[in-house]
C-alpha atoms as a PDB file:
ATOM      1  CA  UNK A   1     106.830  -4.575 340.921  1.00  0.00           C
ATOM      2  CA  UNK A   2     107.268  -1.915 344.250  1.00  0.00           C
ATOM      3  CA  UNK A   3     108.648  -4.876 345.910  1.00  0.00           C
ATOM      4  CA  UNK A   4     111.125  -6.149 343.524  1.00  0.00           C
ATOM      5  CA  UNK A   5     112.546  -2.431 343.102  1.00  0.00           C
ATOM      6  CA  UNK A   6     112.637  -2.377 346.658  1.00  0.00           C
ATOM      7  CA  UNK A   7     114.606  -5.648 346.965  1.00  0.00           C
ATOM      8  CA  UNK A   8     117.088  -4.639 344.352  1.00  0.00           C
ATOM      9  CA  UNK A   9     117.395  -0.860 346.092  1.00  0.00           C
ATOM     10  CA  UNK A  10     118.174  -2.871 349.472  1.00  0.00           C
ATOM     11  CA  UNK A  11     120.602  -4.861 348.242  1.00  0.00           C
ATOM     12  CA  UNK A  12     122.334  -1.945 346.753  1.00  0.00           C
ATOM     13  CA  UNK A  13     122.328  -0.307 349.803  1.00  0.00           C
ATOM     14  CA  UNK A  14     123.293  -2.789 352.394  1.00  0.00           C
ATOM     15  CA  UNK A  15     126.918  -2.804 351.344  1.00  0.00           C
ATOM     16  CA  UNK A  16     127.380   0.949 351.445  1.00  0.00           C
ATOM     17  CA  UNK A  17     125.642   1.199 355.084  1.00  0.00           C
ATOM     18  CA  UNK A  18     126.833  -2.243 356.526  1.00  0.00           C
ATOM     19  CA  UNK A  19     130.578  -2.298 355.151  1.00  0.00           C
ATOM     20  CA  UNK A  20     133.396  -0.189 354.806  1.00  0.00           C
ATOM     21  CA  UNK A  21     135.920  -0.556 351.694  1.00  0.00           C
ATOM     22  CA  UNK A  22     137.940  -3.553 351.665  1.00  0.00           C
ATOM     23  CA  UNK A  23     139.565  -3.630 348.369  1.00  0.00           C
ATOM     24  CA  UNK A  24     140.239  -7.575 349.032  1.00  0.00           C
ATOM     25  CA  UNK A  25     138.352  -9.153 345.966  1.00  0.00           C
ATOM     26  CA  UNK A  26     140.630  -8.311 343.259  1.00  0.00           C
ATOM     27  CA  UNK A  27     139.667 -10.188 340.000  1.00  0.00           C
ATOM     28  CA  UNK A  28     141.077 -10.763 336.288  1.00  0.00           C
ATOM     29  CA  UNK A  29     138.175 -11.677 333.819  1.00  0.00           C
ATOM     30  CA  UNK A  30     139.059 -12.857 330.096  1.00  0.00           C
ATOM     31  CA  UNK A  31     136.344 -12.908 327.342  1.00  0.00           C
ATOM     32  CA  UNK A  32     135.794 -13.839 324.235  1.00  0.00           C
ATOM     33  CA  UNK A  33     133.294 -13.993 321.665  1.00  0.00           C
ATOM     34  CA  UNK A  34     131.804 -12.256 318.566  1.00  0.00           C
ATOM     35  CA  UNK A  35     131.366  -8.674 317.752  1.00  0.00           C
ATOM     36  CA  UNK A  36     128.612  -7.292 315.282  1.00  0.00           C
ATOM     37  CA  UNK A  37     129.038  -4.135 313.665  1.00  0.00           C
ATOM     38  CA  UNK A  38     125.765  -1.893 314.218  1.00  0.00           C
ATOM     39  CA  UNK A  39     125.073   1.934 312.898  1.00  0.00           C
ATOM     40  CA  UNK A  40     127.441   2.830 310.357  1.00  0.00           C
ATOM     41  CA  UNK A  41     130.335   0.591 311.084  1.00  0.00           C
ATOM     42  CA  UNK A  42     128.527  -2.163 308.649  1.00  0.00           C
ATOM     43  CA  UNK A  43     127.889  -2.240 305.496  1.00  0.00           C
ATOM     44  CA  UNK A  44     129.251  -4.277 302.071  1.00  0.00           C
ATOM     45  CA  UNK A  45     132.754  -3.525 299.863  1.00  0.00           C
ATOM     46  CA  UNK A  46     133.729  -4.458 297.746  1.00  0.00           C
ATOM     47  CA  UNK A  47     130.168  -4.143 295.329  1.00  0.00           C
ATOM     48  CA  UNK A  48     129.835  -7.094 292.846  1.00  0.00           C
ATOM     49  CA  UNK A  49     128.192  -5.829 289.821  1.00  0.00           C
ATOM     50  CA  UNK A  50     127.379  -9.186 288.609  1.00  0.00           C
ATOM     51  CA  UNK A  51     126.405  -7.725 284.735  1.00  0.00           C
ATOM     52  CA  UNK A  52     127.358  -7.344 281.303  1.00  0.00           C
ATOM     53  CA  UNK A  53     129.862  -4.372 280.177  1.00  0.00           C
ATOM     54  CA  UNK A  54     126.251  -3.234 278.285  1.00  0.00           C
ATOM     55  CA  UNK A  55     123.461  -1.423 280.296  1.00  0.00           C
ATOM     56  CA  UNK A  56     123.815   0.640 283.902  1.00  0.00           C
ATOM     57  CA  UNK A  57     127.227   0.156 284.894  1.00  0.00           C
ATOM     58  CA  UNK A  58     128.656   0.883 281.098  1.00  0.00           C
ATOM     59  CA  UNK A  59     126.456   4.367 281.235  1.00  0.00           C
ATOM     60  CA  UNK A  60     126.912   4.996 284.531  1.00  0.00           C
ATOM     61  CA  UNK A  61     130.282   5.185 284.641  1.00  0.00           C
ATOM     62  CA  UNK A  62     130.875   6.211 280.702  1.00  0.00           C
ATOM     63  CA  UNK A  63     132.792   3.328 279.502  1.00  0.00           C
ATOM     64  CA  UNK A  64     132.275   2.786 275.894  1.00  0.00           C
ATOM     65  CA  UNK A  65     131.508  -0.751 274.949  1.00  0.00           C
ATOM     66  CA  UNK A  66     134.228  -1.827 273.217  1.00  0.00           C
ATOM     67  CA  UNK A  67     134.366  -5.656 274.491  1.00  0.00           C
ATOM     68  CA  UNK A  68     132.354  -8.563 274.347  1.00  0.00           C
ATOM     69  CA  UNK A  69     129.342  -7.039 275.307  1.00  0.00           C
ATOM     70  CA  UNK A  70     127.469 -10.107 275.409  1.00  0.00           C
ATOM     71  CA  UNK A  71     129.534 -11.348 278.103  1.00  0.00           C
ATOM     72  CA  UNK A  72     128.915 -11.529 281.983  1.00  0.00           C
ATOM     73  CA  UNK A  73     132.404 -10.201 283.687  1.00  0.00           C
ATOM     74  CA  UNK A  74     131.165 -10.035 287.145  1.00  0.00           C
ATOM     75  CA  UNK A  75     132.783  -6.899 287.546  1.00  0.00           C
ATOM     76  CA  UNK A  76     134.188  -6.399 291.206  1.00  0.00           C
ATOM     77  CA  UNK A  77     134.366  -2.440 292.148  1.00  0.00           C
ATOM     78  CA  UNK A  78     134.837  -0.427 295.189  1.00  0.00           C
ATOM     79  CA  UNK A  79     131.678   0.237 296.780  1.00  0.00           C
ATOM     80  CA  UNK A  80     131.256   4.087 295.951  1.00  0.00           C
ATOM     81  CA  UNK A  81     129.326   4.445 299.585  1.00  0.00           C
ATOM     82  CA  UNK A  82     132.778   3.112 301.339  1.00  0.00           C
ATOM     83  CA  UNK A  83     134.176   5.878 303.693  1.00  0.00           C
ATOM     84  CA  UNK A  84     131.392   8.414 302.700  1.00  0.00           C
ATOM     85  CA  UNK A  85     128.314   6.317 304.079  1.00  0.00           C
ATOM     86  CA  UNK A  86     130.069   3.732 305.848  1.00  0.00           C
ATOM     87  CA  UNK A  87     132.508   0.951 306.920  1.00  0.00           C
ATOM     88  CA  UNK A  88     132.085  -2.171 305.419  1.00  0.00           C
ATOM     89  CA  UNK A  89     132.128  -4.379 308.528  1.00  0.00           C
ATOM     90  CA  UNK A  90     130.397  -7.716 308.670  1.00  0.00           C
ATOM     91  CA  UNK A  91     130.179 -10.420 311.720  1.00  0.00           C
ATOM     92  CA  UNK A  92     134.179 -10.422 313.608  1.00  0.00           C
ATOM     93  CA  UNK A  93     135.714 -11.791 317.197  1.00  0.00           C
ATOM     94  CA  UNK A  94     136.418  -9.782 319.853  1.00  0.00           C
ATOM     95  CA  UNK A  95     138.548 -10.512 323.140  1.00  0.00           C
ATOM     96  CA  UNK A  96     138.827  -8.821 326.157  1.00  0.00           C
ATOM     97  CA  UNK A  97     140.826  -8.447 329.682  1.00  0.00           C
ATOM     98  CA  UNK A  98     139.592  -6.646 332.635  1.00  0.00           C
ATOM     99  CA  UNK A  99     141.002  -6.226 335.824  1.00  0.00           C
ATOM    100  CA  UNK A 100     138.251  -5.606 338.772  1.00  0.00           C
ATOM    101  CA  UNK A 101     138.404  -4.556 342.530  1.00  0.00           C
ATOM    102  CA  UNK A 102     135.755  -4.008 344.834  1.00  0.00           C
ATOM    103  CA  UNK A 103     134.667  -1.332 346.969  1.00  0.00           C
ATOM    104  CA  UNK A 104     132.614  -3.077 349.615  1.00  0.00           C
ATOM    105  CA  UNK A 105     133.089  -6.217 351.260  1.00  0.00           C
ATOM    106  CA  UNK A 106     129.689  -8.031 349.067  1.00  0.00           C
ATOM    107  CA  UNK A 107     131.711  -7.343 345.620  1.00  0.00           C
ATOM    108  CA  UNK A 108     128.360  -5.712 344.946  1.00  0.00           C
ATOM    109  CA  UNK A 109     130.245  -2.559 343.274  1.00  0.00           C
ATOM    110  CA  UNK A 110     133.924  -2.593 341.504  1.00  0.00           C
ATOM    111  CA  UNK A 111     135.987  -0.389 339.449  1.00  0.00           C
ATOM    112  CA  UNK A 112     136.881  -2.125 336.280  1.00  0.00           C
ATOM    113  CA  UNK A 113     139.899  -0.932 333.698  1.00  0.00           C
ATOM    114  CA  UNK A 114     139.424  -3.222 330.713  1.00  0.00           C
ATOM    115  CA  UNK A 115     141.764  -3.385 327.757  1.00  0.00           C
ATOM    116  CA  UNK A 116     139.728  -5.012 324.439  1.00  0.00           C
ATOM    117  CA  UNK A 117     140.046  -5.884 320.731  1.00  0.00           C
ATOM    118  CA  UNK A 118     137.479  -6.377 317.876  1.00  0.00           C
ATOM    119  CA  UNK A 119     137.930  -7.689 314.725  1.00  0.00           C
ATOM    120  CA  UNK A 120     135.705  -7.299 311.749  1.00  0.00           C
ATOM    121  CA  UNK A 121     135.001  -9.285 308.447  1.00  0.00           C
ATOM    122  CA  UNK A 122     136.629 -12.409 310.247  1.00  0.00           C
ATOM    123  CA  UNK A 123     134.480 -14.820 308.084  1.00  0.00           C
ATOM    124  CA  UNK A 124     134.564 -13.102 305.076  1.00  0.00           C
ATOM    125  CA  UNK A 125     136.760 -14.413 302.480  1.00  0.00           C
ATOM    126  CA  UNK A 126     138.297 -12.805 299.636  1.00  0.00           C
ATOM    127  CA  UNK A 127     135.926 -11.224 296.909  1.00  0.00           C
ATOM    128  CA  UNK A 128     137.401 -12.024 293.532  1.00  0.00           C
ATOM    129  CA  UNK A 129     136.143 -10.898 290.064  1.00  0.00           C
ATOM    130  CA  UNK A 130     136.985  -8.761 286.995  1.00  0.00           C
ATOM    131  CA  UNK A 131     137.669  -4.764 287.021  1.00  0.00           C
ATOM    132  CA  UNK A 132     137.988  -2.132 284.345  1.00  0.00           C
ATOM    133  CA  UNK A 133     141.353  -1.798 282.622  1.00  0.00           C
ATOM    134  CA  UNK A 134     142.354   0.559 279.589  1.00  0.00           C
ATOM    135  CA  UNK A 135     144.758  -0.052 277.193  1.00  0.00           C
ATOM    136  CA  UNK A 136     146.267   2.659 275.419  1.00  0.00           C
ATOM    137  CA  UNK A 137     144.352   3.472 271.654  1.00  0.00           C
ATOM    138  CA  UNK A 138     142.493   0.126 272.604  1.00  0.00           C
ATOM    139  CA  UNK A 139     139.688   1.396 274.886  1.00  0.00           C
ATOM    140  CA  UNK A 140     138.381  -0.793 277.942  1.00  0.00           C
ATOM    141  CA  UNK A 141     138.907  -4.543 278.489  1.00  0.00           C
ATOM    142  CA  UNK A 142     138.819  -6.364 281.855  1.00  0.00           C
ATOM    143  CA  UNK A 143     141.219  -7.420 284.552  1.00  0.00           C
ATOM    144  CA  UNK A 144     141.181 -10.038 287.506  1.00  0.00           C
ATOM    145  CA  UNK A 145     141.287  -8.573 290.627  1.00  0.00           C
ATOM    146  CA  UNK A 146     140.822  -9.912 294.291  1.00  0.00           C
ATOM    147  CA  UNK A 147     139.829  -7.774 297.401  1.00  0.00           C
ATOM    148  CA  UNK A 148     140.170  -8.227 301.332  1.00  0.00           C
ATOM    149  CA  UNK A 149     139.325  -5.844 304.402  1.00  0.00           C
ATOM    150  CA  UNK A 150     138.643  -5.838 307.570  1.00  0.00           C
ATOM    151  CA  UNK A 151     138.195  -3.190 310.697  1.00  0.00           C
ATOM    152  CA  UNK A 152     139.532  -3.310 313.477  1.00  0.00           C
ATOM    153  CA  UNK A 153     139.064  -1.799 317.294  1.00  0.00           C
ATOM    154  CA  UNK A 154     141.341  -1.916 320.406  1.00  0.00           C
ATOM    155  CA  UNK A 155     140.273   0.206 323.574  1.00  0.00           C
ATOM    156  CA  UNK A 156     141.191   0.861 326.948  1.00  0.00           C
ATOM    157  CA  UNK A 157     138.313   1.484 329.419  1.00  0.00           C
ATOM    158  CA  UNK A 158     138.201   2.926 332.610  1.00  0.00           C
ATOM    159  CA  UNK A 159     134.386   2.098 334.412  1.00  0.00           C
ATOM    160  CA  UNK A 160     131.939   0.918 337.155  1.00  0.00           C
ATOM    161  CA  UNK A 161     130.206  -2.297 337.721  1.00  0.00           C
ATOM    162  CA  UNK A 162     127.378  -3.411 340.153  1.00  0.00           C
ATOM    163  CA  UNK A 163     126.863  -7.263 340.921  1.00  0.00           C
ATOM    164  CA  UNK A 164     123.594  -6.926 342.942  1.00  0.00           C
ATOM    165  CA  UNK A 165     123.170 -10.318 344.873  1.00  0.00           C
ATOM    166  CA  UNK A 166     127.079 -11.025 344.440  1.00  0.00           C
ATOM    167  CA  UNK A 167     126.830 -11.724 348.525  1.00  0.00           C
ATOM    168  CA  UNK A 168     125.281 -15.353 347.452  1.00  0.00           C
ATOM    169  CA  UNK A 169     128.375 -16.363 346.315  1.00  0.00           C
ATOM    170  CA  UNK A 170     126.512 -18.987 343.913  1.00  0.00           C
ATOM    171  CA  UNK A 171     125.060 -16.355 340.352  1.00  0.00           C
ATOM    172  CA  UNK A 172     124.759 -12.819 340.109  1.00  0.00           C
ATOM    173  CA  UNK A 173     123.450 -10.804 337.058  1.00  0.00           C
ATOM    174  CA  UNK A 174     125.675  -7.742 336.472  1.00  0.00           C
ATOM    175  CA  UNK A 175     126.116  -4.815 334.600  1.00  0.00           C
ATOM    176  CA  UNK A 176     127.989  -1.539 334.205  1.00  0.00           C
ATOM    177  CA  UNK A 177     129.583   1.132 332.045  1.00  0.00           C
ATOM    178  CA  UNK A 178     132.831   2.210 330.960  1.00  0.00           C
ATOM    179  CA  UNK A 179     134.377   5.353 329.706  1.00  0.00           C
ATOM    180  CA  UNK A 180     137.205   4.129 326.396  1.00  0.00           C
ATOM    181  CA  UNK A 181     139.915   5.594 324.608  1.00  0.00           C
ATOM    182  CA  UNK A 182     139.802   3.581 321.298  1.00  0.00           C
ATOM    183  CA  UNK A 183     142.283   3.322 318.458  1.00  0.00           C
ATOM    184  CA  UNK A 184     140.061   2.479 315.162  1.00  0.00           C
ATOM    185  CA  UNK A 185     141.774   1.365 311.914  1.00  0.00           C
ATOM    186  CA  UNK A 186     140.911  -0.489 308.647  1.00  0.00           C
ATOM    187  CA  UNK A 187     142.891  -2.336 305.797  1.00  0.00           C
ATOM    188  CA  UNK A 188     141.591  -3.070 302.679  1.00  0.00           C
ATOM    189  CA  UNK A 189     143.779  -4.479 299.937  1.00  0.00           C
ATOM    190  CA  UNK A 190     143.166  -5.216 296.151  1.00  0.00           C
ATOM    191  CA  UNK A 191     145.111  -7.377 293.881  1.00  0.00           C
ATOM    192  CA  UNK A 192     145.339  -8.509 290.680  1.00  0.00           C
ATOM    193  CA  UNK A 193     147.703 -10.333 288.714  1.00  0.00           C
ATOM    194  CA  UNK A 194     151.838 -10.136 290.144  1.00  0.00           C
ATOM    195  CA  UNK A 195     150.555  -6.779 291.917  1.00  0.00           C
ATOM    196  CA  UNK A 196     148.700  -6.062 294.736  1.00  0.00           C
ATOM    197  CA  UNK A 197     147.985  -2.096 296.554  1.00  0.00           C
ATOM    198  CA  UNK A 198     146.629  -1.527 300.118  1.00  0.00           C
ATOM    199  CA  UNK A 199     144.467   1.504 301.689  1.00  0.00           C
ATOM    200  CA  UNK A 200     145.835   1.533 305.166  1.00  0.00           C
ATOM    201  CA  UNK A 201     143.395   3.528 307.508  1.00  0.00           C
ATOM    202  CA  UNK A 202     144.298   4.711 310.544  1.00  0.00           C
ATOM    203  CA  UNK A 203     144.626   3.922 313.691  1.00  0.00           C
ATOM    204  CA  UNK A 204     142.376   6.994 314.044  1.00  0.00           C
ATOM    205  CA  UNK A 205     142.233   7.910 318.199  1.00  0.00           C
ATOM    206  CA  UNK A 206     138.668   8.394 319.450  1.00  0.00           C
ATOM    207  CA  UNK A 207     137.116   8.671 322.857  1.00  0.00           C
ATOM    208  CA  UNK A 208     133.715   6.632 323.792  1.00  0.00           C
ATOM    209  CA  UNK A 209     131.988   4.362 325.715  1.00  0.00           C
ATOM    210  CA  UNK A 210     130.604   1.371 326.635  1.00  0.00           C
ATOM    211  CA  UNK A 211     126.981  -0.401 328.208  1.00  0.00           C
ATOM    212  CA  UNK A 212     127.313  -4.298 329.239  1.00  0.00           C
ATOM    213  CA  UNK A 213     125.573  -6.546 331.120  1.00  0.00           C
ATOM    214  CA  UNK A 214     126.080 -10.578 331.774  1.00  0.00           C
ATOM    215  CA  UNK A 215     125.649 -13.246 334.251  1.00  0.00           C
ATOM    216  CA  UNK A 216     128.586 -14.901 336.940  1.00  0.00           C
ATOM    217  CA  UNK A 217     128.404 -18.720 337.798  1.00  0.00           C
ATOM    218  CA  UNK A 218     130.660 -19.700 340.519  1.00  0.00           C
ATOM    219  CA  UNK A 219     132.111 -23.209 339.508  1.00  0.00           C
ATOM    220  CA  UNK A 220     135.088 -23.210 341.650  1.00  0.00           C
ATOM    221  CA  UNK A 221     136.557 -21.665 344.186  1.00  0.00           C
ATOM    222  CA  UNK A 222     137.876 -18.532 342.924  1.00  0.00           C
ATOM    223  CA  UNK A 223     136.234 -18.863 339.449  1.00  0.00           C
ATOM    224  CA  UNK A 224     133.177 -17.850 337.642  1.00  0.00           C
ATOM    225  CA  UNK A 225     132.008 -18.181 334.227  1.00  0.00           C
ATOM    226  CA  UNK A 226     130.871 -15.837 332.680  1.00  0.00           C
ATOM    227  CA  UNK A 227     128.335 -14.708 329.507  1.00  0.00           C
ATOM    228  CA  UNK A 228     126.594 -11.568 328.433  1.00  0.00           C
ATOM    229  CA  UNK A 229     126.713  -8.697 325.672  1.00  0.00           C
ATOM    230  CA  UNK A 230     128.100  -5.423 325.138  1.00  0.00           C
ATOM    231  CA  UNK A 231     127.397  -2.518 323.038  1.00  0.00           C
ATOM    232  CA  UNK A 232     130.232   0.160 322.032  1.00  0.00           C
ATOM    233  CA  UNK A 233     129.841   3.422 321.197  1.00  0.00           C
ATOM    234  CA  UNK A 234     133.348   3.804 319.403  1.00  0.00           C
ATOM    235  CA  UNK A 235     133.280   7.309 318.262  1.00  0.00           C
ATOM    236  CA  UNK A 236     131.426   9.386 320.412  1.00  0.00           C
ATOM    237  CA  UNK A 237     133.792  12.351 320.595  1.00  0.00           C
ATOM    238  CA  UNK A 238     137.190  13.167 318.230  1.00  0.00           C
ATOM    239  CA  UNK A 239     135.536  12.445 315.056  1.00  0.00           C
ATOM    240  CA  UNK A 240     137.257  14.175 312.130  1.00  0.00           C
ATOM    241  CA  UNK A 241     137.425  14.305 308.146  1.00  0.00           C
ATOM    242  CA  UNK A 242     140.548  15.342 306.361  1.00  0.00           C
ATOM    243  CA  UNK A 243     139.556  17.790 303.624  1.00  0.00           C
ATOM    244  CA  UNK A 244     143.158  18.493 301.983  1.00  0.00           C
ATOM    245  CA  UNK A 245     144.201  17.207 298.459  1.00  0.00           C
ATOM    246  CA  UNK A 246     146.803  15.600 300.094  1.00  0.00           C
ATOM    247  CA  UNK A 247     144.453  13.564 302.109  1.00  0.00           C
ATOM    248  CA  UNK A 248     142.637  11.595 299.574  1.00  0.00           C
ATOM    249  CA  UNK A 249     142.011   8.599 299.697  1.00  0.00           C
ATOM    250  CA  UNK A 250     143.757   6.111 297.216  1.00  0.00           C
ATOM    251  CA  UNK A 251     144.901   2.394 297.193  1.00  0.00           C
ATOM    252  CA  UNK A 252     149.238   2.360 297.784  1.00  0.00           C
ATOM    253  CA  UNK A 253     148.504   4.693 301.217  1.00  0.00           C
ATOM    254  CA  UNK A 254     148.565   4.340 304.571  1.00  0.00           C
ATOM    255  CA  UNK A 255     147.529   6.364 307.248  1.00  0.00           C
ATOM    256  CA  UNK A 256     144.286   7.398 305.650  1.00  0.00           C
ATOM    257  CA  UNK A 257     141.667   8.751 307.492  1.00  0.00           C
ATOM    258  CA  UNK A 258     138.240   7.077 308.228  1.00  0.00           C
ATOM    259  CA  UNK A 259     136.351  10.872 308.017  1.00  0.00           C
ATOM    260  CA  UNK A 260     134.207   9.935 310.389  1.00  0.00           C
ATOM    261  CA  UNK A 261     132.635  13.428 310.847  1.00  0.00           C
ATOM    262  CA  UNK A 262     130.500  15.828 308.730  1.00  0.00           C
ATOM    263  CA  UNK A 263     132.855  17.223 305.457  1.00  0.00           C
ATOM    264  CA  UNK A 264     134.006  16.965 302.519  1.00  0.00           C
ATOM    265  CA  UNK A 265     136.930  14.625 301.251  1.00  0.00           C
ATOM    266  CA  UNK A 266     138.986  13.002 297.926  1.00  0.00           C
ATOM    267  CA  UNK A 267     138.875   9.478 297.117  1.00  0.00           C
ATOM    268  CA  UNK A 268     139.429   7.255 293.792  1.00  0.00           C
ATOM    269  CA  UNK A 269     138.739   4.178 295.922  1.00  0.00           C
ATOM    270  CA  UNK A 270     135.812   3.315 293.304  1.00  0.00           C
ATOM    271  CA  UNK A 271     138.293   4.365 290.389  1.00  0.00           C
ATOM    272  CA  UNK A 272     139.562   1.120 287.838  1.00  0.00           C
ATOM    273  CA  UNK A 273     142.702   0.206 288.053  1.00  0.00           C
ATOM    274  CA  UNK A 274     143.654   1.884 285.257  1.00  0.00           C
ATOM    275  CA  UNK A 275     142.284   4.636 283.217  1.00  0.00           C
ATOM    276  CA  UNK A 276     141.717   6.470 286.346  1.00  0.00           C
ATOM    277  CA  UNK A 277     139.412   9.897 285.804  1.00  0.00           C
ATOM    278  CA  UNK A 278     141.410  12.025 289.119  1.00  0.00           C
ATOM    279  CA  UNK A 279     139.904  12.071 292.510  1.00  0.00           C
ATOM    280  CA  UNK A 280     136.287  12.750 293.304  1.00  0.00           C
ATOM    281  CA  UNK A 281     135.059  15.179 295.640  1.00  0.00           C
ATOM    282  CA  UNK A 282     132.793  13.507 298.322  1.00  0.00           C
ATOM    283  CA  UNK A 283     130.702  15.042 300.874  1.00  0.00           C
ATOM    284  CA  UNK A 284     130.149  12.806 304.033  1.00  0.00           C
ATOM    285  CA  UNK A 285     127.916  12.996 307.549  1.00  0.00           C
ATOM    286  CA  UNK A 286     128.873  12.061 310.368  1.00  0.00           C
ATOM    287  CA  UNK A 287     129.185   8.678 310.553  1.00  0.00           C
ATOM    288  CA  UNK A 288     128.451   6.223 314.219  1.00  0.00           C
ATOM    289  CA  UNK A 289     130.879   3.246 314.797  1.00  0.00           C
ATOM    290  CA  UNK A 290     129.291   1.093 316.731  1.00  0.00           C
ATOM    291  CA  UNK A 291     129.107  -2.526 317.527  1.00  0.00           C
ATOM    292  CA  UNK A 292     127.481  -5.174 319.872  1.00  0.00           C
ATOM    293  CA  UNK A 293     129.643  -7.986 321.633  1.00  0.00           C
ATOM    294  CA  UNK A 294     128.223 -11.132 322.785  1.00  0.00           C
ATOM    295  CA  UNK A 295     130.715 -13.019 324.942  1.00  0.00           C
ATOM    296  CA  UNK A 296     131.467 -15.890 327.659  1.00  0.00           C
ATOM    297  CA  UNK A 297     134.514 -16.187 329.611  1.00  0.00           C
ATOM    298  CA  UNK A 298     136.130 -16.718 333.229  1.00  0.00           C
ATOM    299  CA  UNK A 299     136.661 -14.429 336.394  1.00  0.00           C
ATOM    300  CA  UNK A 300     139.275 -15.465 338.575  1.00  0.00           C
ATOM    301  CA  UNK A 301     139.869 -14.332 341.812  1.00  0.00           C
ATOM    302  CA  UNK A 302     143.792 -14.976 343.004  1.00  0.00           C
ATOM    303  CA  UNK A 303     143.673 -14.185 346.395  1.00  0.00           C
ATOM    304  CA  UNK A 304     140.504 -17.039 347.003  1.00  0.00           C
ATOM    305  CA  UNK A 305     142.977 -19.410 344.937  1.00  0.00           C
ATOM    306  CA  UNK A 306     145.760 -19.081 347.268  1.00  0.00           C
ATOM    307  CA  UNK A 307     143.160 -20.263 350.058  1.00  0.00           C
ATOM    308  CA  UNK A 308     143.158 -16.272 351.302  1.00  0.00           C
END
C-alpha cells in the first residue's frame, strides 16, 4: 500500500518539478448519459390512491360518500409530500460540454469550465386516473384527469481535474471537482377533459458543486473515450422558501418557488379540482437536491488533429 501511494504521489509531482506550464493540450469533451435523482430530489407525484370513495381517503380528506361507493375510481391526487418533503424526480438524461486546458506539459492537471443539463422523469409517462369534483347542491362525483412533470438542472462549472498517468498516452483514470452555478426548475401539468393547468417552478438560481471521476481510452489520435460518474450537490448554498400569501403554490402559475430551505409556505397542489377548501399552510426543512450521473463520451483534442 506505502508503495502504491508513493507511485501515485510521484507521478503527481513529476509534472510540477520537471515541467513548466504549457497550456498546449486544449480539449472539448461531450457526455452523455443518465442522471439519478438522490437525497430529496426523488420521490413519487402524482399519488395513485388506487381505492374506493369509502374508507381512508373519503375520511381523510372529509368527502361525504355520495357516489357509487362500491366502485374502484383509482383516484389520482397530488402527492401532499410534493414541495414540502420533496421533488418527485425519477431516473432522467443528462448531457454535458466541458472545455479543458492543461497546466503542465503530462496533461496530468487541467482547469475545466463545464456547462451541463439534467433531465428528470424522462421515462415516466403520463399518470392518468380520476380526481374529486363537486357539483353544486350535488356533492362529490369524479373527474378524469392526467398528470406530467419533470425537473430539470442546467449548470455552469468552473473546476480542477488530475489525470495521474495521462503521460502514457494509452488510459488514465481521472477525477476532479467543480464549483457550479445552477438554474433548477420543475413543470408539472394536470389535465382533464378540454382543460389543462400547469405549476411552473422556477428556474430557482443556486450555487453548488460537483465530485466526478471516470476513465480516458485513447482510440485515435486526438480522441479518447470516455466513461465514469458524477455526483451533484445542486443546492448547497441560496436555498430559500417564499412564505407570502402571494407565493402559494397553485396549478395556472409560473414562477413558483421550489422552497428548498427550512419555512413555512401555501400550497393547494393536493386540492381537487374543484371544491377547493383555500390554501394550506405547510411547514418544510430544508430540502438536498442532489443527483448521480453515470456517463460515456469523447475528448477531443484539436490541436493533435491538425497534426500539431
Amino acid at each position: 500500500m506505502k508503495k502504491l501511494l508513493l507511485f501515485f504521489l510521484f507521478v503527481a509531482l513529476v509534472p510540477l518539478t520537471q515541467s513548466y506550464a504549457q497550456f498546449d493540450k486544449f480539449s472539448f469533451q461531450i457526455t452523455a448519459g443518465i442522471a439519478e435523482p438522490m437525497g430529496d430530489l426523488k420521490g413519487n407525484v402524482p399519488f395513485m390512491y388506487n381505492q374506493k370513495w369509502t374508507g381512508y381517503w373519503l375520511n381523510y380528506n372529509n368527502i361525504p360518500p355520495t357516489v357509487d361507493s362500491t366502485t374502484l375510481y383509482n383516484i389520482l391526487m397530488t402527492d401532499s409530500n410534493f414541495i414540502k418533503n420533496n421533488y418527485g424526480a425519477k431516473t432522467g438524461i443528462t448531457f454535458s460540454g466541458s472545455a479543458k486546458i492543461n497546466f503542465d506539459k503530462f496533461n496530468t492537471f487541467r482547469g475545466v469550465a463545464s456547462l451541463s443539463f439534467a433531465s428528470f422523469n424522462t421515462f415516466e409517462s403520463d399518470k392518468s386516473g380520476n380526481t374529486p369534483l363537486l357539483l353544486y347542491n350535488q356533492g362529490y362525483t369524479y373527474q378524469p384527469v392526467t398528470y406530467s412533470y419533470n425537473f430539470t438542472a442546467v449548470g455552469f462549472g468552473l473546476g480542477l481535474e488530475v489525470a495521474p498517468t495521462s503521460f502514457t498516452n494509452v488510459f488514465t483514470p481521472y477525477f476532479g471537482g467543480s464549483f457550479n452555478f445552477n438554474v433548477l426548475s420543475a413543470s408539472f401539468t394536470r389535465a382533464y377533459g378540454r382543460d389543462s393547468s400547469k405549476a411552473s417552478f422556477g428556474g430557482e438560481f443556486r450555487l453548488g458543486a460537483s465530485l466526478y471521476g471516470g476513465l480516458e481510452i485513447k482510440v485515435a489520435k486526438g480522441i479518447d473515450i470516455v466513461a465514469g460518474a458524477k455526483y451533484d450537490f445542486a443546492n448547497l448554498l441560496l436555498r430559500t422558501t417564499r412564505s407570502s400569501i402571494s407565493d402559494a403554490l397553485e396549478f395556472g402559475k409560473t414562477n413558483l418557488s421550489l422552497n428548498d430551505d427550512e419555512g413555512i409556505y401555501y400550497s393547494n397542489l393536493s386540492d381537487p379540482i374543484a371544491g377547493s377548501s383555500g390554501y394550506k399552510t405547510f411547514r418544510t426543512n430544508s430540502k438536498a437536491i442532489n443527483y448521480m450521473s453515470f456517463f460515456i463520451g469523447v475528448n477531443i483534442y484539436p490541436n493533435m488533429l491538425k497534426g500539431k
